[in-house]
C-alpha atoms as a PDB file:
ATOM      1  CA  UNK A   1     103.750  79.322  81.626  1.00  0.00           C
ATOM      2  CA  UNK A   2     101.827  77.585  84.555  1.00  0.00           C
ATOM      3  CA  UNK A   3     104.366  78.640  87.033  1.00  0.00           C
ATOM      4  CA  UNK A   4     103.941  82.615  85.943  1.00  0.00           C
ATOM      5  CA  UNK A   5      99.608  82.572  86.547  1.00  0.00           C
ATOM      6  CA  UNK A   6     100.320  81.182  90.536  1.00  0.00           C
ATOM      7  CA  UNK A   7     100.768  84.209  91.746  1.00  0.00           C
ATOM      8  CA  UNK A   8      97.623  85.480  90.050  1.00  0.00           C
ATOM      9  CA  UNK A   9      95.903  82.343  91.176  1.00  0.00           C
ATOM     10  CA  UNK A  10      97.008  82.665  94.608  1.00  0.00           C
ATOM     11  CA  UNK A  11      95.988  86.266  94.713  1.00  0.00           C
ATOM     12  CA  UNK A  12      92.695  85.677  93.768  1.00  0.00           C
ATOM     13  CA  UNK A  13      91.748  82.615  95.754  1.00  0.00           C
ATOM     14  CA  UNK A  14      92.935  84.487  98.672  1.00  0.00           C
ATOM     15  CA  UNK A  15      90.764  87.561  98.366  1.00  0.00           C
ATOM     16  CA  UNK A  16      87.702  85.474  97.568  1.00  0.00           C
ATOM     17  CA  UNK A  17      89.131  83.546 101.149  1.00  0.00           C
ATOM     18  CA  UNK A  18      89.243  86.915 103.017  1.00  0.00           C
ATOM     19  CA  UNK A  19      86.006  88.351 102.064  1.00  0.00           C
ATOM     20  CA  UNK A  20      83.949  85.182 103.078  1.00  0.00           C
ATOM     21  CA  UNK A  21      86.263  85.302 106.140  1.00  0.00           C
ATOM     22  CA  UNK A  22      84.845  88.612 107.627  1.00  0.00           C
ATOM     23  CA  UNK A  23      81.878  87.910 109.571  1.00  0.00           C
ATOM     24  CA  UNK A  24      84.066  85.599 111.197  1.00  0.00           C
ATOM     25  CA  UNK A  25      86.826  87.814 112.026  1.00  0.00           C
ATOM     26  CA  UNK A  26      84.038  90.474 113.164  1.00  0.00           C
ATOM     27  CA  UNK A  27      82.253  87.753 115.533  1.00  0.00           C
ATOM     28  CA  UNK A  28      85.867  86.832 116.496  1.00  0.00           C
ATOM     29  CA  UNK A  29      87.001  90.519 117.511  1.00  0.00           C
ATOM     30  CA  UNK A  30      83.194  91.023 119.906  1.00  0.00           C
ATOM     31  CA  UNK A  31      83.663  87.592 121.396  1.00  0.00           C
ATOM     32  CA  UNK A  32      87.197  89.158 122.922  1.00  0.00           C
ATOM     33  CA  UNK A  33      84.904  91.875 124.756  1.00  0.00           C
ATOM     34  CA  UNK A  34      82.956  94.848 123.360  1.00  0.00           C
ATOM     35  CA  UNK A  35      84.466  97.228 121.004  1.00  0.00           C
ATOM     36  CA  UNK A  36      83.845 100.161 119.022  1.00  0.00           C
ATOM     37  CA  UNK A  37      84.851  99.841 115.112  1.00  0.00           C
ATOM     38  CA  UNK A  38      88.832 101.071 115.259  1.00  0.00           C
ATOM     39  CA  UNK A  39      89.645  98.402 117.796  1.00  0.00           C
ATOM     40  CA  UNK A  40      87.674  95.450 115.641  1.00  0.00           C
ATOM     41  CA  UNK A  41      89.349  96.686 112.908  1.00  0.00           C
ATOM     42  CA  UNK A  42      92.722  96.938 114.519  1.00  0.00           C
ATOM     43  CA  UNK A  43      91.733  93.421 115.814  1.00  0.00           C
ATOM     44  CA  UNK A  44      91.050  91.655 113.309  1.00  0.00           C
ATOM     45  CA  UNK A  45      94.501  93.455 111.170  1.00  0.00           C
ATOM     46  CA  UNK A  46      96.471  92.230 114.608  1.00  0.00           C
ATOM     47  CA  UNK A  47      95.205  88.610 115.066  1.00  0.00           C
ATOM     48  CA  UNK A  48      95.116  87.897 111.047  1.00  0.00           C
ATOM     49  CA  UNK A  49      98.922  89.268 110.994  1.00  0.00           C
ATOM     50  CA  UNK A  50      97.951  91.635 108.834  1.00  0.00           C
ATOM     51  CA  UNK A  51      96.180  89.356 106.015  1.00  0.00           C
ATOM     52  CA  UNK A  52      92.801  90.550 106.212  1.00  0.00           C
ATOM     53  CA  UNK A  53      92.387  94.972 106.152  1.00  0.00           C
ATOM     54  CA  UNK A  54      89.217  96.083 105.911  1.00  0.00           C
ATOM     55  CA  UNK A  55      87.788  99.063 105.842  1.00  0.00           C
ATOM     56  CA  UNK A  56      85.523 101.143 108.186  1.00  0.00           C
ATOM     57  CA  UNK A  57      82.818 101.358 105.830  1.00  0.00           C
ATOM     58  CA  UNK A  58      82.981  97.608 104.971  1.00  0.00           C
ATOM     59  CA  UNK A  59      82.479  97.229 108.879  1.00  0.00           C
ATOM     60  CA  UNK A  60      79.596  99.340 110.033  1.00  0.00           C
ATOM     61  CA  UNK A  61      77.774  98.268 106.734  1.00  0.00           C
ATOM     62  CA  UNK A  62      77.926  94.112 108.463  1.00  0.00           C
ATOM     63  CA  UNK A  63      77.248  95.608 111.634  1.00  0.00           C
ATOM     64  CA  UNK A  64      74.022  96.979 110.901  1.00  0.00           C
ATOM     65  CA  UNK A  65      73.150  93.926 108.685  1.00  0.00           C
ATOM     66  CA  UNK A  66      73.995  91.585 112.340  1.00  0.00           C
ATOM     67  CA  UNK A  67      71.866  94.268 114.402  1.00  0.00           C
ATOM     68  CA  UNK A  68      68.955  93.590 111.928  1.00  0.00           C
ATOM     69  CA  UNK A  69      69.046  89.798 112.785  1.00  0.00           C
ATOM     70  CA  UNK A  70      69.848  90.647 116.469  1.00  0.00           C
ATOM     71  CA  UNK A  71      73.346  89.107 116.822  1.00  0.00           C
ATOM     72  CA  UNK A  72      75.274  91.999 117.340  1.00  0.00           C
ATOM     73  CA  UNK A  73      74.282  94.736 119.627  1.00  0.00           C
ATOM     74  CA  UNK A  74      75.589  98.210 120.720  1.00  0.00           C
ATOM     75  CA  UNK A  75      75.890 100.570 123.845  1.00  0.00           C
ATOM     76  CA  UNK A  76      76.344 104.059 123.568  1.00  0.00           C
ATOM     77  CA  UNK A  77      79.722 104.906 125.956  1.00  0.00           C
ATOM     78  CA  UNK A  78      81.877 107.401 126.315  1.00  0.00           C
ATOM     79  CA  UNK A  79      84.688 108.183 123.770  1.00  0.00           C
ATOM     80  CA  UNK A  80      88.338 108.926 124.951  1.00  0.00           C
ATOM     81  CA  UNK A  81      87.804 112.312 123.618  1.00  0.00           C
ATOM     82  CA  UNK A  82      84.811 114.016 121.373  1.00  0.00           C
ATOM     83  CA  UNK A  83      81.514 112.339 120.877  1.00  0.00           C
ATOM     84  CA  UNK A  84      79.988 109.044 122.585  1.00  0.00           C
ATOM     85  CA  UNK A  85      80.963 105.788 120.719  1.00  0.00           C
ATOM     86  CA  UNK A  86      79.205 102.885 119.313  1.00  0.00           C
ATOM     87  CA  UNK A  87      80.696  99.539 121.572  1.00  0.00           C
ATOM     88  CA  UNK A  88      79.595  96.400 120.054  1.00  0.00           C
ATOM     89  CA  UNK A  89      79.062  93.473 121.416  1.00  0.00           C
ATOM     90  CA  UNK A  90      77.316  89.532 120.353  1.00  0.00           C
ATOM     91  CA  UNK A  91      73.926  88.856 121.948  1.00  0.00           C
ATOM     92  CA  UNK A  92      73.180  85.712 122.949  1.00  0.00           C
ATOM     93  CA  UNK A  93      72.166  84.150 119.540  1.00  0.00           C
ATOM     94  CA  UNK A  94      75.073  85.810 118.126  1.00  0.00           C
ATOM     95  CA  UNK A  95      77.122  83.812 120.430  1.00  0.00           C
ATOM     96  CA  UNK A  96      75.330  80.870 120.123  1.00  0.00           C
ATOM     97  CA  UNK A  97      75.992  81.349 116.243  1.00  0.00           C
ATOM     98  CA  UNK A  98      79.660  81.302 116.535  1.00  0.00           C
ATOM     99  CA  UNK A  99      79.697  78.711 118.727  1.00  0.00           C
ATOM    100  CA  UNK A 100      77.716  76.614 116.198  1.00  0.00           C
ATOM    101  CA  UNK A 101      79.665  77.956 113.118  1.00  0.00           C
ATOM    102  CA  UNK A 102      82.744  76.928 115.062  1.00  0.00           C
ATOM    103  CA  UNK A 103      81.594  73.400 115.645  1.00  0.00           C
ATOM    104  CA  UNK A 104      80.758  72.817 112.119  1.00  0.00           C
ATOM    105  CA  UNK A 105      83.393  75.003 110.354  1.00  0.00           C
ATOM    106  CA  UNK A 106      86.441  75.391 112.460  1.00  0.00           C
ATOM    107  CA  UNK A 107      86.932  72.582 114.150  1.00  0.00           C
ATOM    108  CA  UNK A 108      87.139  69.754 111.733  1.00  0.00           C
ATOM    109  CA  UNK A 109      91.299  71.155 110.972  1.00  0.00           C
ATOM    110  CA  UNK A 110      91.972  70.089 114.679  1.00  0.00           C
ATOM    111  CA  UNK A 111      90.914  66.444 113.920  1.00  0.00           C
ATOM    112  CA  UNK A 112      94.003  63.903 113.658  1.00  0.00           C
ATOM    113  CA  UNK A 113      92.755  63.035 110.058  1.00  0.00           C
ATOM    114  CA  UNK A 114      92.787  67.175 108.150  1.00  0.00           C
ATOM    115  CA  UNK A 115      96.164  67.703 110.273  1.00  0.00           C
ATOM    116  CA  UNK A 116      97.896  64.930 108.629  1.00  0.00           C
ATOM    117  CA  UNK A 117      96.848  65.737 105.237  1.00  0.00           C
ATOM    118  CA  UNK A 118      97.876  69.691 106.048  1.00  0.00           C
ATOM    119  CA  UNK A 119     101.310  68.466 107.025  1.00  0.00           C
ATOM    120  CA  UNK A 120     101.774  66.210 103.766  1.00  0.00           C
END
């Protein structure tokens, strides 16, 4: 019985994972330069290997949330073709926010102690 539910288990732990995973995927994808929302998107699906799809809407509605606390930016630049685009970028708190998320969230599965137990 038990071994039938860990899929479903798995499954769900891992989208609860993903979703609270976003903002740092997003951050991730405008520390690598500016971008408008197809390349973060295509970013983030590239550098997760395909784990974590999400979906334009899902983007631009974070995006304006970060604008409104001034850690993500925007210039208007031209498109390949039509229209100009929207090219995000982190301002300088939003950087400063990654780096301190980073610090406190990230880096403790480099230390000697959280690698041993991951290779157990």
């Amino acid at each position: 019985m038990t071994k039938n539910i860990l899929p479903d288990l798995l499954s769900s732990w891992e989208e609860t994972y993903k979703k609270g995973q976003l903002t740092l995927w997003i951050f991730l994808a405008l520390k690598d330069g500016q971008k408008y929302v197809d390349e973060i998107k295509e970013f983030i699906e590239s550098k997760s290997k395909n784990t974590i799809n999400c979906e334009e809407q899902s983007l631009y509605r974070n995006l304006r949330k970060y604008e409104h606390i001034d850690v993500v930016t925007f210039e208007n630049k031209k498109g390949n073709k039509g229209p100009d685009r929207k090219y995000y970028f982190l301002t300088k708190m939003g950087n400063e926010l990654l780096e301190k998320f980073i610090e406190r969230n990230i880096e403790l599965f480099f230390s000697t102690e959280i690698k041993n137990i991951l290779k157990k």
